[in-house]
Protein backbone atom coordinates (compact mmCIF):
# COMPACT_ATOMS: atom_id res chain seq x y z
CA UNK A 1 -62.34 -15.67 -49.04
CA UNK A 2 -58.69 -16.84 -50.01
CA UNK A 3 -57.76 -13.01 -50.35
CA UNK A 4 -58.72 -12.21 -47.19
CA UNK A 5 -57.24 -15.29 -45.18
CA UNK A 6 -54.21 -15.19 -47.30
CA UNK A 7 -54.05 -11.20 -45.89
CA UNK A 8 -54.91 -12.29 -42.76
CA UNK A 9 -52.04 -14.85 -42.47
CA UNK A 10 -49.69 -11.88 -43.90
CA UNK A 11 -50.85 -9.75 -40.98
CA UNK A 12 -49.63 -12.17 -38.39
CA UNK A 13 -46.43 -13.45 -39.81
CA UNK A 14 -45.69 -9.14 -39.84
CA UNK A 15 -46.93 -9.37 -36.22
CA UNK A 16 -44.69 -12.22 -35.33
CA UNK A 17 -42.05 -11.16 -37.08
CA UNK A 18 -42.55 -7.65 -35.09
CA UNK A 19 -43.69 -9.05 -31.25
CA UNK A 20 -42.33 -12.85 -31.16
CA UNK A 21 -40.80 -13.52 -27.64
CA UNK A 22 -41.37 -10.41 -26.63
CA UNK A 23 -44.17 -11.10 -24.08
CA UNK A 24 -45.19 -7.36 -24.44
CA UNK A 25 -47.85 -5.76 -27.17
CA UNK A 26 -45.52 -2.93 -27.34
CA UNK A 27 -41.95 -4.40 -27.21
CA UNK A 28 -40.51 -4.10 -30.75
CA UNK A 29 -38.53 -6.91 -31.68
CA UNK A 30 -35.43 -4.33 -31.79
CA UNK A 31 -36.22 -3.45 -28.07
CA UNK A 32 -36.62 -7.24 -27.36
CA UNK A 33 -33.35 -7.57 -29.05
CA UNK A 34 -31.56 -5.61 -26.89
CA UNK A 35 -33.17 -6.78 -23.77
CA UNK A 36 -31.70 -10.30 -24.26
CA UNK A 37 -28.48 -9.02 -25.02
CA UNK A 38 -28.33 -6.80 -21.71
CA UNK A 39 -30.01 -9.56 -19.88
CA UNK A 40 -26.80 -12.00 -21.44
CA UNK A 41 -24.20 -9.36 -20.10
CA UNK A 42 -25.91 -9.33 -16.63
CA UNK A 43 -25.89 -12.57 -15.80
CA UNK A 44 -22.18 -13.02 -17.18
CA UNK A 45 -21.53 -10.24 -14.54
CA UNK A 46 -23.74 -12.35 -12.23
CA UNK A 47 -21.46 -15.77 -12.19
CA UNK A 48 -18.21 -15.31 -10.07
CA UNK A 49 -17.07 -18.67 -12.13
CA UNK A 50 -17.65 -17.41 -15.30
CA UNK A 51 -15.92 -14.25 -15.40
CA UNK A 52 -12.81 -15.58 -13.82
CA UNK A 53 -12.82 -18.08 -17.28
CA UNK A 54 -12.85 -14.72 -19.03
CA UNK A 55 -10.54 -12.98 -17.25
CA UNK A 56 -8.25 -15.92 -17.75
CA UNK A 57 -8.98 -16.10 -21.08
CA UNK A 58 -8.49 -12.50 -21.60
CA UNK A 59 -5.21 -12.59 -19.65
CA UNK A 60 -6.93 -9.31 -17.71
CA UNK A 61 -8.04 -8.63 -13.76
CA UNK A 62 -11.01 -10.24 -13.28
CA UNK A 63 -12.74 -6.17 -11.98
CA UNK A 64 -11.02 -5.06 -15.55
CA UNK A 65 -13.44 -7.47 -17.78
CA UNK A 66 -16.86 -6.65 -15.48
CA UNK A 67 -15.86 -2.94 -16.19
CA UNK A 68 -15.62 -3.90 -19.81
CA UNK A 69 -18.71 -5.95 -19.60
CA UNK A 70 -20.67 -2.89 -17.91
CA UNK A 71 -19.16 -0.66 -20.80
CA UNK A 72 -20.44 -3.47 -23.44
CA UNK A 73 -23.94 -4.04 -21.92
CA UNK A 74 -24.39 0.05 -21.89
CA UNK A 75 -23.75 0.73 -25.07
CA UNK A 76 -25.81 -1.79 -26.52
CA UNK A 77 -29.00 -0.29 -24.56
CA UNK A 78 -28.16 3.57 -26.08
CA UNK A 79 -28.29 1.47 -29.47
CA UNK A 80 -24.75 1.21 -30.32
CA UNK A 81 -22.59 -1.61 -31.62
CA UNK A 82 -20.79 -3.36 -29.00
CA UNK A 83 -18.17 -3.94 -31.82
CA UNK A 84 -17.97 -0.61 -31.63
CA UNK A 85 -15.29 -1.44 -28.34
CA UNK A 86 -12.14 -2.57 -28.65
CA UNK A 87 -12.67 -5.26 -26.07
CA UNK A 88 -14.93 -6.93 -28.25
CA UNK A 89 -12.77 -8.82 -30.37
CA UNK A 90 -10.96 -10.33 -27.23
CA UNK A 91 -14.02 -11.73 -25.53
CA UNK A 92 -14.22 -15.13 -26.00
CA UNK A 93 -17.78 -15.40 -25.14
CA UNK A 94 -18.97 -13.72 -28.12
CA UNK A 95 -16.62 -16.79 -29.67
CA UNK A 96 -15.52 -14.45 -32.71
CA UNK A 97 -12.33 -15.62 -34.22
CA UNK A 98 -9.99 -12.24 -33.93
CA UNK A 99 -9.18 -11.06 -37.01
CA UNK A 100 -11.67 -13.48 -38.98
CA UNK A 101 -15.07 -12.49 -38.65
CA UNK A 102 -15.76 -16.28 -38.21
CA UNK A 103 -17.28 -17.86 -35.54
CA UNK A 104 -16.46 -20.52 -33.04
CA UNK A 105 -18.21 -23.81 -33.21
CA UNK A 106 -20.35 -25.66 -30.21
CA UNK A 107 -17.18 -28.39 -30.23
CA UNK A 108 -14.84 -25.20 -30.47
CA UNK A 109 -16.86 -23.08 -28.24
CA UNK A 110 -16.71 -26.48 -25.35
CA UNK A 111 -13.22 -26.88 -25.55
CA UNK A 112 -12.22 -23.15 -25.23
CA UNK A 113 -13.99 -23.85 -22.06
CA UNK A 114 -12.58 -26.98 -21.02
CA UNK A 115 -9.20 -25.58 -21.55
CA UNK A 116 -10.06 -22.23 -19.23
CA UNK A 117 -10.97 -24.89 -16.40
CA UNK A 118 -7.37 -27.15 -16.58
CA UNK A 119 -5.06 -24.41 -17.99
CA UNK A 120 -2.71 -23.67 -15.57
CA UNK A 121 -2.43 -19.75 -15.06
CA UNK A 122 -6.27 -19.98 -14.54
CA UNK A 123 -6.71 -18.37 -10.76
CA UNK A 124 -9.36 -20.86 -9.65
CA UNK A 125 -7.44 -24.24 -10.65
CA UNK A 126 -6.22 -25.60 -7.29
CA UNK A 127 -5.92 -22.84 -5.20
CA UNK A 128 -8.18 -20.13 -3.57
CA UNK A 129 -8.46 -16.27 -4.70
CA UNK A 130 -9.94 -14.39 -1.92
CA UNK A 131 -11.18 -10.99 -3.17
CA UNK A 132 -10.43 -7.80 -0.85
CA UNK A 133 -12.42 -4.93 -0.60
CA UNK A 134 -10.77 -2.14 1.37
CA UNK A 135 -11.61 0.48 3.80
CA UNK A 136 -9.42 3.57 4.03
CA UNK A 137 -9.40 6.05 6.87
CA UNK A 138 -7.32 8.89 4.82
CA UNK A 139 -4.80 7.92 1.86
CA UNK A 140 -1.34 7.53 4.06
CA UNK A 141 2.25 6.08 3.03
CA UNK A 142 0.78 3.10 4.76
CA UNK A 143 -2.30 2.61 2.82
CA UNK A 144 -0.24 2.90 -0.27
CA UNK A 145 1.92 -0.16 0.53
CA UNK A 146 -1.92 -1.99 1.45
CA UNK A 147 -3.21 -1.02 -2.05
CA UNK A 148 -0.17 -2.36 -3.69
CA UNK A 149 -0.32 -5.79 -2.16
CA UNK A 150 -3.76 -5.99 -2.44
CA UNK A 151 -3.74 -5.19 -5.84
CA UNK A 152 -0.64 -6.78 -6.91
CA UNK A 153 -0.12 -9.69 -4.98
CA UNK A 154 -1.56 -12.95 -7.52
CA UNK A 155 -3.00 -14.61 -4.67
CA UNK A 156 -5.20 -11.62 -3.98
CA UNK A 157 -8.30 -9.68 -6.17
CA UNK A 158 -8.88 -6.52 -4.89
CA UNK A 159 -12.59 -5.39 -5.91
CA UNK A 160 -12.58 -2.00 -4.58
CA UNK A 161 -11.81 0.87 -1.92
CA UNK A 162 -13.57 3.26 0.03
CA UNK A 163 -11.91 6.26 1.37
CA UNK A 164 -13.12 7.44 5.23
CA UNK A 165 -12.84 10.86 7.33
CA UNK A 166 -9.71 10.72 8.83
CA UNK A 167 -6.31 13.32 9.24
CA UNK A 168 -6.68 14.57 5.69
CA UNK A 169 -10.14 15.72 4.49
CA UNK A 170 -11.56 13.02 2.57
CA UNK A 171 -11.23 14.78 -1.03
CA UNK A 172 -8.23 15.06 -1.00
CA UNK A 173 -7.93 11.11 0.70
CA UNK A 174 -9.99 10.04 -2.26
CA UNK A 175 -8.19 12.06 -4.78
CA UNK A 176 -4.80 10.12 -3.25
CA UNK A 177 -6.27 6.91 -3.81
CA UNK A 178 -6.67 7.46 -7.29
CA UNK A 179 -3.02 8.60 -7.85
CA UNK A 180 -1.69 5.42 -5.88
CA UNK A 181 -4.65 3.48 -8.44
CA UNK A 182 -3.01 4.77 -11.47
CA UNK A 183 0.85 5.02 -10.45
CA UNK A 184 0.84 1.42 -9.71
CA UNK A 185 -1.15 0.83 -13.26
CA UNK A 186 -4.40 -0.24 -11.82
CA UNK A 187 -6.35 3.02 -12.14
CA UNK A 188 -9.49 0.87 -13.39
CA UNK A 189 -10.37 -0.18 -9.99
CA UNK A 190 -13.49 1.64 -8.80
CA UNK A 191 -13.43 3.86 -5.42
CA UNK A 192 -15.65 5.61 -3.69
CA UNK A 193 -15.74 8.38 -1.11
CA UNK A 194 -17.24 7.13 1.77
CA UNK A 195 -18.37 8.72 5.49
CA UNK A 196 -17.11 12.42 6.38
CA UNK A 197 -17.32 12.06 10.08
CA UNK A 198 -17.72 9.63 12.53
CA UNK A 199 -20.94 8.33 14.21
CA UNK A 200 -21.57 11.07 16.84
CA UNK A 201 -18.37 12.82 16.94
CA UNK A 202 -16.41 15.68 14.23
CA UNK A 203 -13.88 14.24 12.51
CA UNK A 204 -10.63 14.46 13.58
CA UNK A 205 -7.29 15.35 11.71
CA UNK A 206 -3.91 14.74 12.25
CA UNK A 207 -1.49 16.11 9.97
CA UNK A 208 1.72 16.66 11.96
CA UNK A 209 2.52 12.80 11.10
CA UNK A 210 1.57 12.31 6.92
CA UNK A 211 1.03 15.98 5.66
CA UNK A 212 -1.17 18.29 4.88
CA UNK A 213 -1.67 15.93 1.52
CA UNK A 214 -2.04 13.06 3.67
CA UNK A 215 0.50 11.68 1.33
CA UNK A 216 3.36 14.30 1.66
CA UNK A 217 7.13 13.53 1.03
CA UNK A 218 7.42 13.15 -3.06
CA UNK A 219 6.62 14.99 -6.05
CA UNK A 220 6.21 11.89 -8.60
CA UNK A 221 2.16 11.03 -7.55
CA UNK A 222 0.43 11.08 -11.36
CA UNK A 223 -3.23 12.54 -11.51
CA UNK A 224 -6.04 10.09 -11.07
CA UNK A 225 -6.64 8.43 -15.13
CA UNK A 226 -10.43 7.37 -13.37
CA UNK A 227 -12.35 9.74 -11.34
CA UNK A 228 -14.30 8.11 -8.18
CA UNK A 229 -17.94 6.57 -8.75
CA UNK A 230 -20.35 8.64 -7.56
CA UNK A 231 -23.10 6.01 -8.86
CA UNK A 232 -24.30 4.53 -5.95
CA UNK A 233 -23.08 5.47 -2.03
CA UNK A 234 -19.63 3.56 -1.07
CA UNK A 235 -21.57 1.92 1.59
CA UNK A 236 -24.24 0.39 -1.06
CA UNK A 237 -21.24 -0.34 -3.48
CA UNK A 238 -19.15 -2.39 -0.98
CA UNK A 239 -22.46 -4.24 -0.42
CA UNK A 240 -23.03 -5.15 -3.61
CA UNK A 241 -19.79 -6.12 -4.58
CA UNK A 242 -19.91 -8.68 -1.13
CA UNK A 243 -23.12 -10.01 -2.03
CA UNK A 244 -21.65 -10.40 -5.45
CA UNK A 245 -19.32 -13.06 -4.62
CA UNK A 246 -19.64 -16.16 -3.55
CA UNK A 247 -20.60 -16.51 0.22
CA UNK A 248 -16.95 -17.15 2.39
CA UNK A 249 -15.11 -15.83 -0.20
CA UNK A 250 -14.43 -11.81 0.26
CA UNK A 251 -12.54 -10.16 3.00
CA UNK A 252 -13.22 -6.68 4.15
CA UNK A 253 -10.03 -4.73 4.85
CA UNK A 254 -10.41 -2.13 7.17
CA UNK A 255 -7.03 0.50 7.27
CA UNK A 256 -8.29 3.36 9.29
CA UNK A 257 -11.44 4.51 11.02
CA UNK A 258 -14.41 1.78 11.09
CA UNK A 259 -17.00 4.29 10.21
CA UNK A 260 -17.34 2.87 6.67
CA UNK A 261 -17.61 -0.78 8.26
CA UNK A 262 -19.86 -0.35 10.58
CA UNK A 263 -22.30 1.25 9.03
CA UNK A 264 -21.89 -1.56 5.77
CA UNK A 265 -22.74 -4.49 8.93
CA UNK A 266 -25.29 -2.46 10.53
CA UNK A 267 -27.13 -1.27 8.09
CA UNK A 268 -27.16 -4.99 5.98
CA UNK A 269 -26.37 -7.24 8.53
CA UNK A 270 -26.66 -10.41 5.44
CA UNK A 271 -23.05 -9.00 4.96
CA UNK A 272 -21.45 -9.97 8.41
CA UNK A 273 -22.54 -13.76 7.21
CA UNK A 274 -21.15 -13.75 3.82
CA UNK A 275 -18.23 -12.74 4.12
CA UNK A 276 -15.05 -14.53 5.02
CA UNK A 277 -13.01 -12.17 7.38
CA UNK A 278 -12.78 -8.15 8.24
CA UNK A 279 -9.09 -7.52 9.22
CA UNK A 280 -8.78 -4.42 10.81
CA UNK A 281 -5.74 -2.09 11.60
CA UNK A 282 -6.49 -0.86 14.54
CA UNK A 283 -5.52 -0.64 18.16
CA UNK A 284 -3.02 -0.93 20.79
CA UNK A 285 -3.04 -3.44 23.54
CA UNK A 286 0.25 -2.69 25.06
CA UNK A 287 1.21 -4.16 29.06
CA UNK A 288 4.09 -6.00 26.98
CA UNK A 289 1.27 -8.04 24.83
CA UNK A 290 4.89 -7.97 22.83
CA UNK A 291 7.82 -6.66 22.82
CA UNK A 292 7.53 -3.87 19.87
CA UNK A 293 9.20 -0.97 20.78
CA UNK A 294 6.10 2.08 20.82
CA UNK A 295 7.89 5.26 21.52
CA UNK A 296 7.67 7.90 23.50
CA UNK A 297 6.41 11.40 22.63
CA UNK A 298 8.77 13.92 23.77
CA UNK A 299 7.80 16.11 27.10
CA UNK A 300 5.43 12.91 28.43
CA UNK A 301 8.29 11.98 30.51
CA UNK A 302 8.60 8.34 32.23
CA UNK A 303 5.07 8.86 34.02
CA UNK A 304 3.23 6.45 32.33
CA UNK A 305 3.29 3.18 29.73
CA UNK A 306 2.29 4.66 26.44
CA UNK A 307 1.35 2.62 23.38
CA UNK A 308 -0.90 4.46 21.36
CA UNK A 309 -0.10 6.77 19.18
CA UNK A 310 -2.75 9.25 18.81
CA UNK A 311 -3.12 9.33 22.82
CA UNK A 312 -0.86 7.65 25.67
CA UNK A 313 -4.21 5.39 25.45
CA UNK A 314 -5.19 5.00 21.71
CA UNK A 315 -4.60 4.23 18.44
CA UNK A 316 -5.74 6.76 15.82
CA UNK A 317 -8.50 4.51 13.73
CA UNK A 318 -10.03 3.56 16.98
CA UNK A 319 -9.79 6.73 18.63
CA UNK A 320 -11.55 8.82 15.44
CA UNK A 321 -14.31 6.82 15.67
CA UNK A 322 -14.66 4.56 19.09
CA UNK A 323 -18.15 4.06 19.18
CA UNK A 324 -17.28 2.34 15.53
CA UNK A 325 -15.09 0.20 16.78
CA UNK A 326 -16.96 -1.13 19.69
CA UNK A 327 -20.11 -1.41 17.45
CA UNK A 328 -18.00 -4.06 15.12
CA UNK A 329 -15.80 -5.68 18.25
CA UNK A 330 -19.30 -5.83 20.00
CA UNK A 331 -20.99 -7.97 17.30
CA UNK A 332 -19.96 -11.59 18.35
CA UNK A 333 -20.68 -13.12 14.41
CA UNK A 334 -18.34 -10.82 13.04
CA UNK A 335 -15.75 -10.86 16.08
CA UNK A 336 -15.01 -14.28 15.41
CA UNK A 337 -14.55 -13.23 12.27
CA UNK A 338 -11.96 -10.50 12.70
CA UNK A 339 -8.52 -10.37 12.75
CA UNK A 340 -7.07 -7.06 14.71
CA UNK A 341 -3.53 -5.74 14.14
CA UNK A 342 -2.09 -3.71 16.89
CA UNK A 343 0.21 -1.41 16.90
CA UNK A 344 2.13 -4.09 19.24
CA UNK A 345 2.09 -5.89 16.16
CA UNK A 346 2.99 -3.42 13.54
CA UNK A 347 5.88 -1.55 15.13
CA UNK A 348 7.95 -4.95 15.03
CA UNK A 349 7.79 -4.30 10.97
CA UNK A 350 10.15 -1.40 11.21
CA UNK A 351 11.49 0.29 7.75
CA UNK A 352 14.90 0.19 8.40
CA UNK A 353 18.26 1.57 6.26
CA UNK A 354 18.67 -2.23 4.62
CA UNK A 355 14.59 -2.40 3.85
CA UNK A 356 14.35 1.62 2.67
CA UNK A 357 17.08 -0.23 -0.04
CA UNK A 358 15.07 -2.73 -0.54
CA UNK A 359 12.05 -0.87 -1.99
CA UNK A 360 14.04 1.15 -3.51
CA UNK A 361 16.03 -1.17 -5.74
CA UNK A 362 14.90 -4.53 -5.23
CA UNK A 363 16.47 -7.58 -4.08
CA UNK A 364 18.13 -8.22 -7.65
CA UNK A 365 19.71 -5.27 -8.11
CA UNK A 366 22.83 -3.50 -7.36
CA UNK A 367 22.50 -0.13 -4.81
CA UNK A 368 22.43 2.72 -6.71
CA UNK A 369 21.68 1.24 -10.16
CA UNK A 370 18.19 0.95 -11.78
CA UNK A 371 15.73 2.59 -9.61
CA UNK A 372 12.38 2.54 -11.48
CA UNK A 373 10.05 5.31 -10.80
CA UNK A 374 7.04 3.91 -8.80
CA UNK A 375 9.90 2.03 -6.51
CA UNK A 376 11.38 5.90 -6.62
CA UNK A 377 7.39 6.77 -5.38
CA UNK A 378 7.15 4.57 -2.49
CA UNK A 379 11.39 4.98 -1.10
CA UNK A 380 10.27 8.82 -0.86
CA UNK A 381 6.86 7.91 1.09
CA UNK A 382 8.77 6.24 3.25
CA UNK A 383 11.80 8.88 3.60
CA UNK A 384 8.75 11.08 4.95
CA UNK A 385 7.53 8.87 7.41
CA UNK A 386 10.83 8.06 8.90
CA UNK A 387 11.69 11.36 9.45
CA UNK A 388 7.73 12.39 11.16
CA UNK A 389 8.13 9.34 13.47
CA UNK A 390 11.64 9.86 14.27
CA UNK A 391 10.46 13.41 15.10
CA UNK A 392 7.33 12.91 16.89
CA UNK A 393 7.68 9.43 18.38
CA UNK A 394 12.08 8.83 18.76
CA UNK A 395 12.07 5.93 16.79
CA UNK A 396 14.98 6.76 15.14
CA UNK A 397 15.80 3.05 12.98
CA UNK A 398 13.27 3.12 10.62
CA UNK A 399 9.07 3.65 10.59
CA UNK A 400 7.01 1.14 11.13
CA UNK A 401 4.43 0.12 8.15
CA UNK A 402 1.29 -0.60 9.60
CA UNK A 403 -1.43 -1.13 7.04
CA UNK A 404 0.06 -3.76 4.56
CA UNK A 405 -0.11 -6.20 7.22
CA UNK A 406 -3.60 -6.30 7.40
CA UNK A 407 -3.64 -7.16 3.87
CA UNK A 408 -0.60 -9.69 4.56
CA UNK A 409 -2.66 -11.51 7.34
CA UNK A 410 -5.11 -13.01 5.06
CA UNK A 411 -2.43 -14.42 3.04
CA UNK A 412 -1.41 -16.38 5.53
CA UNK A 413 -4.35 -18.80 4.85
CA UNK A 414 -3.75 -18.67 1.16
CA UNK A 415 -0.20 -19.04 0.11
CA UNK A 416 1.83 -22.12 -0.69
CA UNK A 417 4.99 -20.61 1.36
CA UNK A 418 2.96 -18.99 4.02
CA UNK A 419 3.26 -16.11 5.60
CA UNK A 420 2.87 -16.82 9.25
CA UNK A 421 1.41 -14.84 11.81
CA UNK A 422 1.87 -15.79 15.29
CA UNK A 423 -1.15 -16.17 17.26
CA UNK A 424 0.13 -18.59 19.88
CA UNK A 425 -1.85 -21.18 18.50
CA UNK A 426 -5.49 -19.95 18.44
CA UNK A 427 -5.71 -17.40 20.82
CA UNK A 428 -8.88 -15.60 20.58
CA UNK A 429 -9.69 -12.41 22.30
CA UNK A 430 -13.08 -9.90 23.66
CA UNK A 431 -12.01 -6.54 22.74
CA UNK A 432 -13.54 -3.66 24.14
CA UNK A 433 -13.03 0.08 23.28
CA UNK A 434 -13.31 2.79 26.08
CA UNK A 435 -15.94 5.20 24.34
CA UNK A 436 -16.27 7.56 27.46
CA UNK A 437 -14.76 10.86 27.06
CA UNK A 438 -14.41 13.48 24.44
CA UNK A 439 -11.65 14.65 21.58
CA UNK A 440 -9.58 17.04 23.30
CA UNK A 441 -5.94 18.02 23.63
CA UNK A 442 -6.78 17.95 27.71
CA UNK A 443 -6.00 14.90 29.46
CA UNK A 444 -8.78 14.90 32.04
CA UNK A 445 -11.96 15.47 29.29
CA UNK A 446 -10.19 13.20 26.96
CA UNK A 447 -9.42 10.14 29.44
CA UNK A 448 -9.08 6.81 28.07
CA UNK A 449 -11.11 7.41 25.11
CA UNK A 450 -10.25 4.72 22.18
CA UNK A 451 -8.23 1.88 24.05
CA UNK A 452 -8.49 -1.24 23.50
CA UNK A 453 -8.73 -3.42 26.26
CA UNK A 454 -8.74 -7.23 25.81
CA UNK A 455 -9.45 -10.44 27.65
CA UNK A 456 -8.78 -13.81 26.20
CA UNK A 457 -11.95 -16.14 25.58
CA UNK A 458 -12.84 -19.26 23.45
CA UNK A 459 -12.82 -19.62 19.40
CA UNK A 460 -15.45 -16.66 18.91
CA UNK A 461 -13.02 -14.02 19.41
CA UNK A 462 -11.13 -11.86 17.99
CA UNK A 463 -7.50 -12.70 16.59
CA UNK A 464 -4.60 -10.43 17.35
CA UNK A 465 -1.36 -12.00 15.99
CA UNK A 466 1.32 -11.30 18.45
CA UNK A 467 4.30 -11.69 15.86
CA UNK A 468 5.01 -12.49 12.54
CA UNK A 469 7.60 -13.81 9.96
CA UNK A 470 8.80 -10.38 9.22
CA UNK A 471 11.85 -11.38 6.47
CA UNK A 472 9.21 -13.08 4.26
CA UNK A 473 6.84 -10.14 4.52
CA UNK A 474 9.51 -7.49 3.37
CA UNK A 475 9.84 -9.99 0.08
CA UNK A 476 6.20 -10.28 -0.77
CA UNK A 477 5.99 -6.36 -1.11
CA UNK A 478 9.58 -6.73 -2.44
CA UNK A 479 7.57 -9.20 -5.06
CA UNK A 480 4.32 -6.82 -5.73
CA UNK A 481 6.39 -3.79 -6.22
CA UNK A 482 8.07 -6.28 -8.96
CA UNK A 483 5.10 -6.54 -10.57
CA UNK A 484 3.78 -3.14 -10.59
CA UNK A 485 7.27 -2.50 -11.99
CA UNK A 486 6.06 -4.81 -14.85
CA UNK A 487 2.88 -3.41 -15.37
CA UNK A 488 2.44 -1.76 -18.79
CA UNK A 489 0.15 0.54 -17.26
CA UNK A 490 2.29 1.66 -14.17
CA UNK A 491 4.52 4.57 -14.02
CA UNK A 492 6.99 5.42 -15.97
C-alpha cells in the first residue's frame, strides 16, 4: 500500500510539475511558459503609459521600442531566446543590470519607475504628446517637409503613414515614403500602401507639377532600409493604431486625397470618437477669404477668379476624390473635429530666396559653408517645385509649401511658444464639395467638380485658419531639419 501511494504521489508531482497553471490537459509547461511571456509583451504593448516609461528609459521613439517589443514577443513564440536581441539588455522591464547578469530589486525595480515618472526629458511629465498618424495622397516635396515635422518635431509622435492614389502611382508614392523614412533616420516607422483609386472614380495623375517620381528634382533619395507592411490593410492598421491610444489623444493627418480617411471613419465609425482632430490639406475657398496670392495659369486669361489649382474651381486632394471629401465634411462629429487648410492659407507660406537659404544652411550658419546632406535633399525638392510653379502657375518668388502646415496646426495647441493660426477667434465653417461632374480636360463635363464652398455656422464646424505666424513656422522646420541633422541614423 505505501508503494503504491508513494507512486501515486510521484505521478502527480510529475503531472504538476508538467500541467500546473496551465488550465489545459495538453499545454506543456514549456508552451505555458511561453504563453505568459507573450501574454507579458502584449499587454506592455497594450499600456500607452507604460511604453512611453520605456521609451524614456531607453532614450528611443516610443513606435521604435513596440517594434522591438513585437520583435521580442515573436521570437520567444518560434522558441528562441529573447536575449538572443540586442535590445534586450536595454529594456528596463526585464530589470537586468547591463553588463551584470544581476537583477534589479522590487525597491530598485520601484524607483527606476518613480524616476521615469519625475525625470525631466520624460515626454508625458507636464506637457501633452499628441501622436499623428498620416495620410498621403502621393509622396510630394510637400509631404516630405510633413513627414519631417511630424517625425521630428519633440512635441509630436508620429505612429505611422499611409500612402493614397494620387499624381504618381501609388508604388512608387509608397516606395518615396520609405526613402524620405530612412533619409531623415526614421526608416523604422511602419507604412502602408493604402487605396488605388478613389470611391467611384479612376484615379487621377498629375505629373506636370512633382515628376514622373512624384518626388523629382534631386539625386540624393537613399533606398527604403524597411520595406512597407503588408500585414494587415492600411485601413485596419491606422485603426488599430487609433484605438491603441488613449481616447482624445491621436490626430489623423490627412495630406492628399481623403480616400484613405474616409473609408477608416466609415467603415469603423468608433474612430471618428476617439480621436482628437483630422487636419486635412485640402481645398480652396477663394472670393478673397485672404489675401494669398493663387496664380494664374497661363492662356486662362482675366475671365474668371481662379484659386484652385488642379481646376479654376478645385484643389487637387478634393478634386481626386470629391465624393471623399464631402463624405468626411458631411459627418457633423468629425467636422467639428477638423481643421481644413486651404490653399488661401498655404500660398501665404511662400519658399522664397532668404527661406530656400534657410533650409539649406540653417539659421546658424554662414551661406555657403556646411551644407549637410539631407538639408542638401530637401533645398533641391524645393529648387524643383519653384521652378514647376513658377512655370505652370507665375508665381515667380518662391513655392508655396502646403502640407507641413497641416502638421504645424496641431501644434498650435501644444507648444509652449505657440504657433498661432489665425482663425478670427473661433470661426467655424459647413463645407461642402461640388461632386457633380466628371474628370475631364473639358470645361463644360468637368464644371465645378471639387470646390469647396463654405458658410460660417456655430462651434460644430469646420476650422479653416485664415493666416498664420509664418516667421515662427519657417524656424520650427528650421528646428526639425536640426534634428534630423543630428540623427545618427539620418543621411550622411
Amino acid at each position: 500500500m505505501a508503494a503504491d501511494k508513494l507512486r501515486t504521489q510521484q505521478q502527480l508531482e510529475q503531472l504538476q510539475s508538467r500541467y500546473v497553471g496551465t488550465g489545459h490537459a495538453d499545454t506543456t509547461k514549456h508552451e505555458w511558459a511561453n504563453n505568459i511571456h507573450r501574454d507579458s509583451y502584449a499587454s506592455y504593448i497594450g499600456h500607452p503609459a507604460l511604453m512611453t516609461y520605456m521609451s524614456v528609459a531607453l532614450n528611443e521613439p516610443r513606435e521604435k521600442v513596440r517594434i522591438m517589443m513585437l520583435d521580442l514577443e515573436r521570437r520567444r513564440i518560434h522558441g528562441k531566446s529573447p536575449t538572443a536581441s540586442p535590445w534586450y539588455y536595454k529594456c528596463p522591464f526585464h530589470f537586468e543590470k547591463q553588463g551584470t547578469g544581476g537583477t534589479w530589486t522590487a525597491r530598485q525595480r520601484s524607483i527606476l519607475l518613480s524616476d521615469l515618472l519625475t525625470r525631466q526629458d520624460n515626454p508625458s511629465n507636464g506637457r501633452f504628446i499628441p501622436e499623428i498618424i498620416i495620410s498621403l495622397a502621393y509622396m510630394r516635396l510637400w509631404d516630405a517637409f510633413a513627414i519631417l515635422l511630424a517625425a521630428h518635431h519633440p512635441s509630436l509622435e508620429l505612429l505611422g503613414i499611409s500612402t493614397v492614389h494620387g499624381n504618381a502611382s501609388l508604388a512608387q508614392t509608397t516606395a518615396n515614403v520609405g526613402s524620405i523614412l530612412t533619409a531623415i533616420g526614421k526608416g523604422y516607422i511602419p507604412y502602408y500602401s493604402g487605396i488605388a483609386k478613389p470611391f467611384c472614380r479612376n484615379a487621377v495623375h498629375a505629373p506636370d507639377i512633382h515628376g514622373e517620381t512624384g518626388i523629382d528634382g534631386t539625386d540624393l533619395l537613399p533606398e527604403a532600409v524597411v520595406p512597407p507592411r503588408k500585414d494587415m490593410s492600411a485601413i485596419l492598421a491606422m485603426r488599430d493604431a487609433i484605438l491603441a491610444q488613449p481616447a482624445g489623444r491621436t490626430w489623423l493627418v490627412a495630406t492628399g486625397t481623403l480616400t484613405n480617411v474616409a473609408l477608416l471613419c466609415s467603415a469603423f465609425p468608433e474612430v471618428v470618437y476617439h480621436i482628437k482632430g483630422l487636419s486635412v490639406m485640402g481645398g480652396a475657398v477663394g472670393g478673397k477669404f485672404t489675401q494669398a496670392t493663387l496664380g494664374r495659369v497661363k492662356g486662362e486669361g482675366e475671365r474668371l477668379e481662379r484659386f484652385g489649382n488642379c481646376t479654376p474651381w478645385a484643389e487637387f486632394n478634393i478634386y481626386c476624390d470629391p465624393e471623399a471629401a464631402q463624405s468626411i465634411f458631411s459627418n457633423k462629429e468629425l467636422a467639428g473635429k477638423t481643421t481644413l487648410i486651404p490653399l488661401d492659407l498655404t500660398h501665404q507660406v511662400l519658399a522664397t530666396k532668404n527661406m530656400q537659404q534657410l533650409i539649406l544652411y540653417g539659421s546658424s550658419a554662414s551661406s555657403g559653408v556646411g551644407a549637410s546632406k539631407i538639408r542638401h535633399l530637401y533645398h533641391d525638392l524645393l529648387l524643383f517645385f519653384a521652378k514647376t510653379y513658377a512655370e505652370v502657375f507665375g508665381i515667380t518668388v518662391g513655392p508655396p509649401l502646403h502640407d507641413p502646415l497641416a502638421v504645424a496646426v496641431i501644434l498650435s495647441d501644444h507648444l509652449s511658444e505657440m504657433l498661432s493660426f489665425d482663425d478670427r477667434g473661433g470661426e467655424r465653417w459647413h463645407v461642402d464639395v461640388v461632386i457633380d461632374g466628371i474628370h475631364s480636360d473639358v470645361d463644360e463635363d468637368r464644371g465645378q467638380l471639387g470646390r469647396t464652398k463654405i458658410v460660417k455656422v456655430g462651434r460644430d464646424g469646420v476650422r479653416i485658419p485664415r493666416g498664420l505666424d509664418i516667421p515662427l513656422f519657417w524656424n520650427v522646420v528650421d528646428k526639425c531639419l536640426t534634428i534630423a541633422e543630428q540623427d545618427p541614423n539620418s543621411m550622411r
